[in-house]
C-alpha atoms as a PDB file:
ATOM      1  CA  UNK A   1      66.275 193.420 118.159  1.00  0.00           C
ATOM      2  CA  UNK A   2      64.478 191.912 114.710  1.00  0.00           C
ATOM      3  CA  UNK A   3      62.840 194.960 112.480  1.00  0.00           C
ATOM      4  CA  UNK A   4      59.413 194.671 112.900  1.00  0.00           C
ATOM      5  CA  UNK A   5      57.653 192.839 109.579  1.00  0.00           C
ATOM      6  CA  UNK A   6      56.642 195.810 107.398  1.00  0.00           C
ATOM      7  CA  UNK A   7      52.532 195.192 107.009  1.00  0.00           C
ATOM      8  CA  UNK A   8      50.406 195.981 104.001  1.00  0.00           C
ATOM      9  CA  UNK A   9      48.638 199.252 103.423  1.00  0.00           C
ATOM     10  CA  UNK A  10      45.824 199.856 105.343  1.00  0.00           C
ATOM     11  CA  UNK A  11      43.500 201.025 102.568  1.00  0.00           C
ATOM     12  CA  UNK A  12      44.313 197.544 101.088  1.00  0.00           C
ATOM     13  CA  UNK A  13      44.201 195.022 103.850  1.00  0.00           C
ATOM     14  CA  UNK A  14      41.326 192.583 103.175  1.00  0.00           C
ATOM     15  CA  UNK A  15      41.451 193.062  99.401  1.00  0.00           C
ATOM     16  CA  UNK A  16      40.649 190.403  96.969  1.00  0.00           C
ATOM     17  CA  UNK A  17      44.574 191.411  95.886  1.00  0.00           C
ATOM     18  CA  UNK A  18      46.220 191.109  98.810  1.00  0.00           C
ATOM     19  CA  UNK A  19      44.488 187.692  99.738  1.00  0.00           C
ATOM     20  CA  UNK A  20      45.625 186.605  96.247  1.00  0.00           C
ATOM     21  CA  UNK A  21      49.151 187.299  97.170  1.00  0.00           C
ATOM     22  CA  UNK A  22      49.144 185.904 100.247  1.00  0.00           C
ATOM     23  CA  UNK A  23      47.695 182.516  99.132  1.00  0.00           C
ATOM     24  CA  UNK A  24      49.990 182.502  96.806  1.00  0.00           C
ATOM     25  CA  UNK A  25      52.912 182.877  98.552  1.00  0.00           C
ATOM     26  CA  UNK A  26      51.853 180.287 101.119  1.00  0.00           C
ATOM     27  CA  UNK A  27      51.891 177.800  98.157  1.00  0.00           C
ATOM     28  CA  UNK A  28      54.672 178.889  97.107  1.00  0.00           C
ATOM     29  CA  UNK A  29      53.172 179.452  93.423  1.00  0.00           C
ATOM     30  CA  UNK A  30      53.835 183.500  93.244  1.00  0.00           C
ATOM     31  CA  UNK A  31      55.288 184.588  90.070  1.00  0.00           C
ATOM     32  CA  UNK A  32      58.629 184.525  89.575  1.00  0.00           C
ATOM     33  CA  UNK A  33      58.054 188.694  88.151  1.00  0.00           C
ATOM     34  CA  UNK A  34      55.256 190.918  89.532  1.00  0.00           C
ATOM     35  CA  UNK A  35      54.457 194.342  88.225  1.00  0.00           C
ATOM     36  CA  UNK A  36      53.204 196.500  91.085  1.00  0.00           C
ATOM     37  CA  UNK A  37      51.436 199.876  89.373  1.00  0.00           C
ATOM     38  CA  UNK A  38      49.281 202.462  90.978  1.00  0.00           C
ATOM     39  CA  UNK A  39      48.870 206.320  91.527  1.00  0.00           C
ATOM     40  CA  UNK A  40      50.739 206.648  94.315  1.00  0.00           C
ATOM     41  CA  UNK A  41      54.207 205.321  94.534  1.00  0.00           C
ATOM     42  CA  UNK A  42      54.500 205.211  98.363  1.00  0.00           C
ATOM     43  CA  UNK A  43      51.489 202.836  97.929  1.00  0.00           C
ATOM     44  CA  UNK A  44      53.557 200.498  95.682  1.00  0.00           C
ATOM     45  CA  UNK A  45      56.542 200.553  98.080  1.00  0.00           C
ATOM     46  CA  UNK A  46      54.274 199.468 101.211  1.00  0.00           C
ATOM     47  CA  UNK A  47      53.421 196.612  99.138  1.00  0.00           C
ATOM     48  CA  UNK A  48      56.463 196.415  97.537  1.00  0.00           C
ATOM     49  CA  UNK A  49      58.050 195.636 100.589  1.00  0.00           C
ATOM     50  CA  UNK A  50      54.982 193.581 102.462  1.00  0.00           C
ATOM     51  CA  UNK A  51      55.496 191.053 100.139  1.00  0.00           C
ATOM     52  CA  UNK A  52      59.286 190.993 100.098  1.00  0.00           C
ATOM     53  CA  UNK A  53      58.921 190.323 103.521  1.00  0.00           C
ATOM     54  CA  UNK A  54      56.537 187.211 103.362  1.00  0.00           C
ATOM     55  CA  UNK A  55      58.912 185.881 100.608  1.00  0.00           C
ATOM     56  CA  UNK A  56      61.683 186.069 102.840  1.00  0.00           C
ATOM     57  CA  UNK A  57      60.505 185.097 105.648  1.00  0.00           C
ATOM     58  CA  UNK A  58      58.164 182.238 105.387  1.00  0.00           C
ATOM     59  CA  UNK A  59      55.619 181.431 108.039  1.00  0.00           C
ATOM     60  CA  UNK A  60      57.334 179.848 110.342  1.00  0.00           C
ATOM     61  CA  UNK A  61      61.153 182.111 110.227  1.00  0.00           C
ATOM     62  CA  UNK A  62      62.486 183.014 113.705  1.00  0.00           C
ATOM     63  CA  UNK A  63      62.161 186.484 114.255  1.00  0.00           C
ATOM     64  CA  UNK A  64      65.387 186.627 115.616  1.00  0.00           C
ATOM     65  CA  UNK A  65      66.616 186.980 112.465  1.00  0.00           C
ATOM     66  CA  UNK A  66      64.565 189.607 110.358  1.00  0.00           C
ATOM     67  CA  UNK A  67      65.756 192.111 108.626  1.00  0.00           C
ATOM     68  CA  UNK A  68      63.667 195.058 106.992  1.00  0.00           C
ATOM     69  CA  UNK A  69      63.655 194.507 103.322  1.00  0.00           C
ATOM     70  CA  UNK A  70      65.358 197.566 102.484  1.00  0.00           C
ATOM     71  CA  UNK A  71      68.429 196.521 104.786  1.00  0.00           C
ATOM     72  CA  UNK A  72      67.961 192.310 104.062  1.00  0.00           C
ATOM     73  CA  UNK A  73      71.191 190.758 102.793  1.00  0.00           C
ATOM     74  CA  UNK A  74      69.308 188.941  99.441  1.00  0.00           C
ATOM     75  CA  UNK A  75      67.205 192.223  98.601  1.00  0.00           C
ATOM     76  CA  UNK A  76      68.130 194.323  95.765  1.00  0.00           C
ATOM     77  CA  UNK A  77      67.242 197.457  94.525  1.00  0.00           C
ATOM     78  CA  UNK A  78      67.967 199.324  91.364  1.00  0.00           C
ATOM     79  CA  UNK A  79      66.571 203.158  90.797  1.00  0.00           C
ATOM     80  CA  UNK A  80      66.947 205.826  88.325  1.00  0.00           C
ATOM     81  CA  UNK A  81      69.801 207.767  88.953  1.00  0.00           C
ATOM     82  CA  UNK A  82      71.684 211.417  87.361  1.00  0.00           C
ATOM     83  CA  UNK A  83      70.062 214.494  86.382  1.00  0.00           C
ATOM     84  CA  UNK A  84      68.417 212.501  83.685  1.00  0.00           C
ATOM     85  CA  UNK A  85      66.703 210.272  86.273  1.00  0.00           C
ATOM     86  CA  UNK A  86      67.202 207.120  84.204  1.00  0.00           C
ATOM     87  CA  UNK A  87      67.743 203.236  84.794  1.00  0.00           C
ATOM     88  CA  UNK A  88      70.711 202.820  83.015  1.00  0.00           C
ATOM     89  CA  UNK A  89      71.667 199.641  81.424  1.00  0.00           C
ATOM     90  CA  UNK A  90      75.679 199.599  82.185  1.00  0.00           C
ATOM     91  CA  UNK A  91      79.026 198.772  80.400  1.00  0.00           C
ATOM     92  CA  UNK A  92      79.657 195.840  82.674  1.00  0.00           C
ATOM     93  CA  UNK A  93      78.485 194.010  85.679  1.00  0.00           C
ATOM     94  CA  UNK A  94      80.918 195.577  87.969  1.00  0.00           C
ATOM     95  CA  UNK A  95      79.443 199.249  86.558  1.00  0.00           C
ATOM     96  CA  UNK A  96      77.108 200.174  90.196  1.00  0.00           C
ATOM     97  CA  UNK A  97      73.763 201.718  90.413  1.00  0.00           C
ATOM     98  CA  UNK A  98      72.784 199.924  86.399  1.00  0.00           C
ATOM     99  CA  UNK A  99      70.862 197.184  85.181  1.00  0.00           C
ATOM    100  CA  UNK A 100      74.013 194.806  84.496  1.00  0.00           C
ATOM    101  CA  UNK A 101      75.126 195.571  88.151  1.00  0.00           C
ATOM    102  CA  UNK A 102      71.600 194.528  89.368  1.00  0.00           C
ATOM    103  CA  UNK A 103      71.312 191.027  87.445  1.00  0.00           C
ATOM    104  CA  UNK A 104      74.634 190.222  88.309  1.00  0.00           C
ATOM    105  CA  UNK A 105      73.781 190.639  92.040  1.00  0.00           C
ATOM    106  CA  UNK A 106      70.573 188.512  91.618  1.00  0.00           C
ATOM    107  CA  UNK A 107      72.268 185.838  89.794  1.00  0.00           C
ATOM    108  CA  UNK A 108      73.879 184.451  93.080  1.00  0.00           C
ATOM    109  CA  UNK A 109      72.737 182.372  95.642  1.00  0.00           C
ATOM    110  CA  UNK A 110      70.620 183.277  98.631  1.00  0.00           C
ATOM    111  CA  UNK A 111      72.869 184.046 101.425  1.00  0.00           C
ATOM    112  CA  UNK A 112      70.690 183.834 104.734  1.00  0.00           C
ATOM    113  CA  UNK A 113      67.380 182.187 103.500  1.00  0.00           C
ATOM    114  CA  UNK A 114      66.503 180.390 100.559  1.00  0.00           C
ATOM    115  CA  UNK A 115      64.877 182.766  98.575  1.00  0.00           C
ATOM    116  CA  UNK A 116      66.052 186.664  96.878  1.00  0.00           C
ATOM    117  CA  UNK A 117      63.826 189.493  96.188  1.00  0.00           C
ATOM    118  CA  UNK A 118      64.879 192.261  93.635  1.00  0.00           C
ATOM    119  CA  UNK A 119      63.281 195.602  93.131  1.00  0.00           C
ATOM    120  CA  UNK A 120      63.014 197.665  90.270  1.00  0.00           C
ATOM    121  CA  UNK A 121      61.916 201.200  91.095  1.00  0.00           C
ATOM    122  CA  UNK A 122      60.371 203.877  88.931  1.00  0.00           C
ATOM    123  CA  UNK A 123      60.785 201.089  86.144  1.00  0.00           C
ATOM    124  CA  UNK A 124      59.247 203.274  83.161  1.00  0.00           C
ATOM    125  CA  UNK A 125      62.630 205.363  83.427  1.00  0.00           C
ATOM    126  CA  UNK A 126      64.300 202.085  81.911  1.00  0.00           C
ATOM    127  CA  UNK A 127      65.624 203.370  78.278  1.00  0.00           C
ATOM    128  CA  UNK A 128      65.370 200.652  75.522  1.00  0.00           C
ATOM    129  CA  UNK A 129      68.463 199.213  75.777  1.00  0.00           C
ATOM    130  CA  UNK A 130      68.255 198.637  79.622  1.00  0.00           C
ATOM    131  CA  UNK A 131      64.532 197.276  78.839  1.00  0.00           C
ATOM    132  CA  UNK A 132      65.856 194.574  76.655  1.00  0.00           C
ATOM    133  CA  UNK A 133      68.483 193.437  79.003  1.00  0.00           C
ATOM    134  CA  UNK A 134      65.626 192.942  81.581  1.00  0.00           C
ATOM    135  CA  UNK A 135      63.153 191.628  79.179  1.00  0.00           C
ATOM    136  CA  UNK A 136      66.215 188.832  78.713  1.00  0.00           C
ATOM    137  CA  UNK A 137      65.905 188.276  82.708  1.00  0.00           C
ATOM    138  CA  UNK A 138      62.487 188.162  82.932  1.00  0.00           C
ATOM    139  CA  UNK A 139      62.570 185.132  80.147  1.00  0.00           C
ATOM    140  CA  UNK A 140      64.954 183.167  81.868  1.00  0.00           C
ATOM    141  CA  UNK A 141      65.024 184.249  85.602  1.00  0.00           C
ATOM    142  CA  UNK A 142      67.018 183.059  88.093  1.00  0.00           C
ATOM    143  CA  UNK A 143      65.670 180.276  90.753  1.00  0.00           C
ATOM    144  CA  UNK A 144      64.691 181.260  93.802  1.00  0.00           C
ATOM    145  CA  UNK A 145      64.055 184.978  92.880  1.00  0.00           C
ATOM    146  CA  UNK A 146      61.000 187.496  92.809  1.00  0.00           C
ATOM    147  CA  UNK A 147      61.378 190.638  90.893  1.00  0.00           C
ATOM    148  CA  UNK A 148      58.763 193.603  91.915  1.00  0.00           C
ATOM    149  CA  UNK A 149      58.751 195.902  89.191  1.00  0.00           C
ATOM    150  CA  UNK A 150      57.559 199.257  90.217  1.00  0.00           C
ATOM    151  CA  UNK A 151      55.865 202.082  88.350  1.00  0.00           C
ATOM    152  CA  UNK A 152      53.047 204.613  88.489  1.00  0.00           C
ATOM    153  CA  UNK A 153      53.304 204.360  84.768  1.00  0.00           C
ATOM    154  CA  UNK A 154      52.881 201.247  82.896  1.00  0.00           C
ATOM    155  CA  UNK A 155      52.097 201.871  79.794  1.00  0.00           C
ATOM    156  CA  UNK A 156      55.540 203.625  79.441  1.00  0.00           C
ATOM    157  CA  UNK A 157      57.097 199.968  79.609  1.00  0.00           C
ATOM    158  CA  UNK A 158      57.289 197.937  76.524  1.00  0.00           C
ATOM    159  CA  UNK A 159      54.665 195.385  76.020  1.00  0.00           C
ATOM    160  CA  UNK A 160      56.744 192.429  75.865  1.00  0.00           C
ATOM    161  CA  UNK A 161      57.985 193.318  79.681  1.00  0.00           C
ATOM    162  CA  UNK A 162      54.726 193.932  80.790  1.00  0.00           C
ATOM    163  CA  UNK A 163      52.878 190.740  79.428  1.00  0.00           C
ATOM    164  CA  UNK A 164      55.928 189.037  81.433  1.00  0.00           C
ATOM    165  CA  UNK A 165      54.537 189.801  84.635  1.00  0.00           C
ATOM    166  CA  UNK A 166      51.922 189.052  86.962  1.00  0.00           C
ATOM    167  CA  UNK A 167      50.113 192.426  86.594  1.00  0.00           C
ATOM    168  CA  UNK A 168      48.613 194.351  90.111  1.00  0.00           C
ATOM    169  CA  UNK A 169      47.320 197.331  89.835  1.00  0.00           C
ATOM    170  CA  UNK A 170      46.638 199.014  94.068  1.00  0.00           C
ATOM    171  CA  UNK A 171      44.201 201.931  94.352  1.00  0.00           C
ATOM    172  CA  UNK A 172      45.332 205.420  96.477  1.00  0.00           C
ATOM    173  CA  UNK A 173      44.148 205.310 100.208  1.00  0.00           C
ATOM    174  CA  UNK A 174      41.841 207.726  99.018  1.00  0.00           C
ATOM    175  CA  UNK A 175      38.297 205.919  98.763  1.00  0.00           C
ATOM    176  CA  UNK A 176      36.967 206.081  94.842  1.00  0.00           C
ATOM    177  CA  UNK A 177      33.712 207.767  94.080  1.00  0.00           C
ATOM    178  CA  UNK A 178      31.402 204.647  93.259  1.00  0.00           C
ATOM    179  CA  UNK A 179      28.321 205.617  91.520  1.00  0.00           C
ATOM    180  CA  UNK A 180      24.703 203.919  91.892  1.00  0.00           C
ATOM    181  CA  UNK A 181      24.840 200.473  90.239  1.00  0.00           C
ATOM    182  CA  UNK A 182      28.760 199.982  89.628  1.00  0.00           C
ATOM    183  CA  UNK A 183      29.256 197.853  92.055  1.00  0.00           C
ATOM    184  CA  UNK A 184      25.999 195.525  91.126  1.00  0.00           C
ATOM    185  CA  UNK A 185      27.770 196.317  87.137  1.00  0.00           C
ATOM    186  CA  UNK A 186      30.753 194.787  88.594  1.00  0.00           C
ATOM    187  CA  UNK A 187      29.425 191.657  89.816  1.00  0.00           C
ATOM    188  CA  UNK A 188      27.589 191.209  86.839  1.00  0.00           C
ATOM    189  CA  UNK A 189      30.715 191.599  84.600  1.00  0.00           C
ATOM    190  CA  UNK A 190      32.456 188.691  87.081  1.00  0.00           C
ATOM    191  CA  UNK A 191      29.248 186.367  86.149  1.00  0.00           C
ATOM    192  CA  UNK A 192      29.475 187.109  82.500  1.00  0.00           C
ATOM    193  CA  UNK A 193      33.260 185.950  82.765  1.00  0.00           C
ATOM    194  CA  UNK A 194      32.257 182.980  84.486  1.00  0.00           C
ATOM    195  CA  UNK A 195      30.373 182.012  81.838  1.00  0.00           C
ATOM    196  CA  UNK A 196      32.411 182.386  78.873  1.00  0.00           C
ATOM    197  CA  UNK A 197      35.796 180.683  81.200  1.00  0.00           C
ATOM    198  CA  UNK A 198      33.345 177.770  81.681  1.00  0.00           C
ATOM    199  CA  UNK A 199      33.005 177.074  78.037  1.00  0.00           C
ATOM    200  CA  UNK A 200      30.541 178.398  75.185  1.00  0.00           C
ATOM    201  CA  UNK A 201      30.009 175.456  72.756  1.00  0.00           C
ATOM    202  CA  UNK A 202      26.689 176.055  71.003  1.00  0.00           C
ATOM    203  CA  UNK A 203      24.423 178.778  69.448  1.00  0.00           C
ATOM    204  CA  UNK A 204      22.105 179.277  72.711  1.00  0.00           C
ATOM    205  CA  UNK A 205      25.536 179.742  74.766  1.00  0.00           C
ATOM    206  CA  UNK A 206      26.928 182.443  72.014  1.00  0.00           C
ATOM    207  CA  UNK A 207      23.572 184.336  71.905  1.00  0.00           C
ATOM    208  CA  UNK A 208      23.335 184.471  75.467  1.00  0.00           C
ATOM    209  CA  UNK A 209      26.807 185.829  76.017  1.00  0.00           C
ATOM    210  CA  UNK A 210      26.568 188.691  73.137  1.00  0.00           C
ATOM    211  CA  UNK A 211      23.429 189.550  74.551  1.00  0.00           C
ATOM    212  CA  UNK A 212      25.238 189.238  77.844  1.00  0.00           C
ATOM    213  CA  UNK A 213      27.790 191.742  76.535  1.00  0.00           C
ATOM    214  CA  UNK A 214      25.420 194.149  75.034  1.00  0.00           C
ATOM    215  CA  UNK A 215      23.005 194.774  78.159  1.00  0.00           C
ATOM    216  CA  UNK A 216      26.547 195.493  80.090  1.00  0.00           C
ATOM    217  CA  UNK A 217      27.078 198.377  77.452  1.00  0.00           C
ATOM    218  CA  UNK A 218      23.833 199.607  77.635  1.00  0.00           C
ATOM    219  CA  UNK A 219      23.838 199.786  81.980  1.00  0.00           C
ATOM    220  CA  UNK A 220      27.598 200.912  81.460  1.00  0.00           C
ATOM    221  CA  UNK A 221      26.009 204.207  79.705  1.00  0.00           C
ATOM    222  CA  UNK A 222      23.304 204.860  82.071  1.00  0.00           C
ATOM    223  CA  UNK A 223      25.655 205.024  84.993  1.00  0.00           C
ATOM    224  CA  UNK A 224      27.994 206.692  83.300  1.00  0.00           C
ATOM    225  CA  UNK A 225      25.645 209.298  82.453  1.00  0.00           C
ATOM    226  CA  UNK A 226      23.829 209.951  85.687  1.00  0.00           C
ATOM    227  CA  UNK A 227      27.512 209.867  87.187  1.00  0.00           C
ATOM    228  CA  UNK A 228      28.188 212.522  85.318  1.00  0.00           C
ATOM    229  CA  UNK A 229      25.272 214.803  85.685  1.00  0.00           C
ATOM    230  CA  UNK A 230      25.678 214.201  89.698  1.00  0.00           C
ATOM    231  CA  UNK A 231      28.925 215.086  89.991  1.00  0.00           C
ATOM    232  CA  UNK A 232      28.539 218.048  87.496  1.00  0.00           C
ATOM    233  CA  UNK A 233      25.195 219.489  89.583  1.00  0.00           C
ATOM    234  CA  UNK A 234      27.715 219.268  92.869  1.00  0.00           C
ATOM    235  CA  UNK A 235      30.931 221.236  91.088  1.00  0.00           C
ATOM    236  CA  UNK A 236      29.153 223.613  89.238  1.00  0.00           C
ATOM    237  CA  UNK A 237      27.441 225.228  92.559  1.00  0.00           C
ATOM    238  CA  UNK A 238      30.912 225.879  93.615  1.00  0.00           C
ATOM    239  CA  UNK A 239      31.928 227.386  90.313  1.00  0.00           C
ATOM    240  CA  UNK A 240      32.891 230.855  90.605  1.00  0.00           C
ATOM    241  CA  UNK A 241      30.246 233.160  89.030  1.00  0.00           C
ATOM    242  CA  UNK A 242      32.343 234.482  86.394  1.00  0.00           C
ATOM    243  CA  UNK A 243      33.013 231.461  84.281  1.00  0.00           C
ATOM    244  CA  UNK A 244      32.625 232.059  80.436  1.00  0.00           C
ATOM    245  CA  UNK A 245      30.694 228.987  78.991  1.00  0.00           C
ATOM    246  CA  UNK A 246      33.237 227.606  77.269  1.00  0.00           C
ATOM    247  CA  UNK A 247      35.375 227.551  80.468  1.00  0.00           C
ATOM    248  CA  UNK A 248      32.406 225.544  81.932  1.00  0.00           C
ATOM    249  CA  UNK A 249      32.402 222.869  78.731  1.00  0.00           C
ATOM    250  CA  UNK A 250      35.777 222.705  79.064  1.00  0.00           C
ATOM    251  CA  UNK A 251      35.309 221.728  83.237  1.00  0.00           C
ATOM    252  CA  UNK A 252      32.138 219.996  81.941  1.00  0.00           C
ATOM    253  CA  UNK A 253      33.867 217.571  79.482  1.00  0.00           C
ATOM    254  CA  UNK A 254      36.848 217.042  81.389  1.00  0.00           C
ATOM    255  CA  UNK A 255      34.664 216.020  84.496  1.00  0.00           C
ATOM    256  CA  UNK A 256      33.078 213.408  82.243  1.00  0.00           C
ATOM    257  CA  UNK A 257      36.332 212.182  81.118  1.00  0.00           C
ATOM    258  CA  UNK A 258      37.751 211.418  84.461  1.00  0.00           C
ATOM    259  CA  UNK A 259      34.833 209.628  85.367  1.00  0.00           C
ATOM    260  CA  UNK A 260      34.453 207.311  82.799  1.00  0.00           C
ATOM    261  CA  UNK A 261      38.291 206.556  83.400  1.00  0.00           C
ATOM    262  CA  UNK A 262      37.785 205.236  86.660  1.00  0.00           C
ATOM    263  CA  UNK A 263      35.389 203.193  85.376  1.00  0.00           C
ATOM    264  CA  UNK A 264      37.635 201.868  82.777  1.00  0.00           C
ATOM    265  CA  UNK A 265      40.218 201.440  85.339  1.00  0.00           C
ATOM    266  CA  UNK A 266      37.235 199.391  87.672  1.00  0.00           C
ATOM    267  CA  UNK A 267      36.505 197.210  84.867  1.00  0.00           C
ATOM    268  CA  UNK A 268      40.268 196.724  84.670  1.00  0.00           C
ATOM    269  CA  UNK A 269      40.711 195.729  88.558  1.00  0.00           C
ATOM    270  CA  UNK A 270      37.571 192.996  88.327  1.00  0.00           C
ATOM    271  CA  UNK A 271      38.830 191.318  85.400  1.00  0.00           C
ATOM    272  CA  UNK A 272      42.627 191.356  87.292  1.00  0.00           C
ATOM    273  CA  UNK A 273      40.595 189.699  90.477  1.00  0.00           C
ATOM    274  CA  UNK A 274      38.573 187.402  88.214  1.00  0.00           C
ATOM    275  CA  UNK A 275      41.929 186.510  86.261  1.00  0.00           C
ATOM    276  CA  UNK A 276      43.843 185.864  89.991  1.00  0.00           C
ATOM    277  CA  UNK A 277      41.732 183.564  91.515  1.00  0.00           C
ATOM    278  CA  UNK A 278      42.098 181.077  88.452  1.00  0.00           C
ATOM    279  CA  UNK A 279      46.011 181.852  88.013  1.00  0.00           C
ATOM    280  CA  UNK A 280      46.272 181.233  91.981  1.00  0.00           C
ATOM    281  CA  UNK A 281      44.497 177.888  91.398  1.00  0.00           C
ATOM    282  CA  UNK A 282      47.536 176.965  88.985  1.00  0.00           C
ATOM    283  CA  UNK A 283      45.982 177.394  85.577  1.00  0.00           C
ATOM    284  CA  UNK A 284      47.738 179.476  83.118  1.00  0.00           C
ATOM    285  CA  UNK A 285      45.518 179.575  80.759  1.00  0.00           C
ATOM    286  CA  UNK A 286      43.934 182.854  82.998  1.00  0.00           C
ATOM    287  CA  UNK A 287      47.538 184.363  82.761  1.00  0.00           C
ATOM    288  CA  UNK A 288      47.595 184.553  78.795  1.00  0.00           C
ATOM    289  CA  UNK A 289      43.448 184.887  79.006  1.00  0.00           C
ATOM    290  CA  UNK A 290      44.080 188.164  81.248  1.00  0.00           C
ATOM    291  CA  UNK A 291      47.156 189.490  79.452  1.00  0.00           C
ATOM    292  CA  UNK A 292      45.210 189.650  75.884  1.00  0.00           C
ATOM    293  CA  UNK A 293      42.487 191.181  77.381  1.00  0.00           C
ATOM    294  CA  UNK A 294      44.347 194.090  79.316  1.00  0.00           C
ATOM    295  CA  UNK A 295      46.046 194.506  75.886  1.00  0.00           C
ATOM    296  CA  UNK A 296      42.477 195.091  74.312  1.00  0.00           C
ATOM    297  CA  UNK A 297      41.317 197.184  77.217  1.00  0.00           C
ATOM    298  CA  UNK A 298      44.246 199.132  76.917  1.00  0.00           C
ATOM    299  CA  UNK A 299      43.474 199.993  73.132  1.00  0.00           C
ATOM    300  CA  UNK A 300      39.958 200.709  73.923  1.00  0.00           C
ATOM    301  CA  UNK A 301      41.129 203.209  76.612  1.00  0.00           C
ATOM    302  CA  UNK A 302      43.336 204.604  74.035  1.00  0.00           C
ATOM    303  CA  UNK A 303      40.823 205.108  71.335  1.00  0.00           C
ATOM    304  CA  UNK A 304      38.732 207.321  74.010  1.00  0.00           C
ATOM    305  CA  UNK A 305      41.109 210.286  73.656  1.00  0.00           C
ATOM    306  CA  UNK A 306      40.546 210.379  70.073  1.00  0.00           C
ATOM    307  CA  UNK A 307      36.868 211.602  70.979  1.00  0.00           C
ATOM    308  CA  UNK A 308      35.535 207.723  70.684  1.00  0.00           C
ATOM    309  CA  UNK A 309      32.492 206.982  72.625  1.00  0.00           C
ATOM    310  CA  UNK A 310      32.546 205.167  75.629  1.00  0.00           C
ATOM    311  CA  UNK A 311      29.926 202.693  75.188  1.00  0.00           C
ATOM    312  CA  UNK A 312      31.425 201.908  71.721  1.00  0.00           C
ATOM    313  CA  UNK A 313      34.711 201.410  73.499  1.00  0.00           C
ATOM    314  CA  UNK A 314      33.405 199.357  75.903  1.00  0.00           C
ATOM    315  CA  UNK A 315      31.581 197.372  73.368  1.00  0.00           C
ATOM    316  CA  UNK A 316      34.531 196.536  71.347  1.00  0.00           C
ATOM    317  CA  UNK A 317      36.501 195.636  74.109  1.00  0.00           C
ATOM    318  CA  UNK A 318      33.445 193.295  75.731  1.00  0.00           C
ATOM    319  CA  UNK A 319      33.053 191.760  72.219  1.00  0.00           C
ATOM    320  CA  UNK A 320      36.956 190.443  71.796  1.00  0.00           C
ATOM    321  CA  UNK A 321      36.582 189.728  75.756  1.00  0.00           C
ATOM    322  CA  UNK A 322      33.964 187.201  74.262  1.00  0.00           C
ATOM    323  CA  UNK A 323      36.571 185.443  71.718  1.00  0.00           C
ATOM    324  CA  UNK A 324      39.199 185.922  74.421  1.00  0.00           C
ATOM    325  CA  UNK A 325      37.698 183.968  77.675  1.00  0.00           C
ATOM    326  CA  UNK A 326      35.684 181.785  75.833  1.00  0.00           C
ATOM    327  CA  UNK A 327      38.550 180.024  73.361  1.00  0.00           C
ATOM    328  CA  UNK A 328      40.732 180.314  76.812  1.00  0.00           C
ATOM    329  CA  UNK A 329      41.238 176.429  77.013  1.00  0.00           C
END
């Protein structure tokens, strides 16, 4: 009896994501290396293996033949392993459970269908030297092959692996906390990227899109702020009565912190969707567009642990998202 075909998260079904994938695969225009992050890593598996599935089996496949991706004859896995828990990059192809083992399975030909998947678990426990014999993969990977890189982590990998891949980022099944006017900031944010990916060739269009950038920051802080004080008036009645004030600053600030995180981490997703549906449409220009800018949102993100504001943050970021989109052709 065929394994039944493993089906995407539930949480995630209908996503602007998941319909990029899907479309994608139907063209047969995925990239050849995805990087699959998240919070939680049974998340990343269920897609992880969704996809595997749709790559091997193509609309269309008998079902007489599936197999479950974990069991499929061109799947691959590789996983950190010892009491070290690390990817290990190998003496020699022939040395099991390391990175050299793992390309040298790859490397061959499909042996039921026409296409091989390969999976790279936990990838941030790569060490540098098994990094660099991916990163050497990922430059010149072999036909017919889709490597999911999994991690809950991505920041942990080096940049150079990262900016190789086809970057998705899939929420928990929890449900995020939304606060009043995100999602109307969100769409907004989409329109001002419109804008600048059409093209901003004179004075009018440059005004227009710094003022553009600076009314975002401005809204950005107000919901951040009443965010804040919402979710603060909600804990705080629940605080036991014994707190010392300092404990509460400390609860306080760390509240705040989360908070504007998410946000960060929302801003992140829509310019991912906004980036996808222009990469889908066969225009790489949106891959190198959206790789820059994760890079700058990434240092902007950074910069907020070392007590930088978040409107400033957001600002800078917003301002080289300007130079970035716009000079994308």
């Amino acid at each position: 009896m065929p394994a039944a075909a493993p089906s995407w998260p539930e949480s995630l079904q209908g996503t602007a994501a998941v319909a990029v994938i899907e479309r994608a695969i139907d063209r047969q225009r995925l990239s050849h290396s995805l990087l699959l992050t998240g919070d939680e890593y049974e998340t990343l598996v269920a897609v992880a293996q969704a996809i595997a599935d749709r790559l091997l089996y193509p609309a269309g496949s008998p079902a007489t033949t599936r197999f479950h991706p974990n069991d499929h004859p061109d799947a691959f896995s590789l996983r950190p392993a010892g009491k070290m828990r690390q990817i290990k990059a190998g003496k020699s192809a022939d040395d099991p459970g390391t990175m050299r083992e793992f390309i040298r399975k790859i490397a061959v030909s499909a042996s039921v269908g026409d296409h091989k998947v390969g999976f790279i678990h936990e990838a941030d426990r790569m060490n540098t030297a098994t990094a660099n014999i991916f990163l050497k993969t990922l430059e010149e990977p072999p036909a017919h092959t889709t490597l999911l890189v999994l991690t809950t982590r991505p920041y942990a990998l080096l940049p150079t692996i990262r900016s190789r891949c086809l970057n998705f980022r899939f929420p928990s099944a929890e449900v995020g906390y939304l606060p009043d006017g995100w999602r109307a900031w969100l769409d907004d944010y989409h329109q001002w990227l419109t804008r600048l990916s059409s093209g901003v060739s004179d004075r009018a269009g440059v005004a227009e899109a710094i003022f553009g950038a600076y009314g975002l920051t401005a809204r950005f802080g107000v919901i951040l702020d009443a965010a804040v004080g919402e979710a603060w008036k909600a804990q705080k009645a629940n605080l036991p009565g014994d707190l010392e004030d300092d404990e509460k600053v400390a609860l306080e600030t760390g509240l705040a912190n989360g908070l504007r995180l998410k946000l960060f981490a929302g801003i992140e997703h829509a310019t991912r969707d906004f980036a996808l549906a222009g990469i889908s449409s066969g225009d790489e220009s949106y891959r190198r567009a959206f790789t820059t800018a994760v890079e700058k949102l990434e240092s902007s993100v950074g910069l907020l642990r070392v007590n930088l504001n978040a409107q400033a943050a957001l600002e800078s970021f917003l301002l080289a998202s300007l130079r970035i989109w716009a000079a994308r052709k």
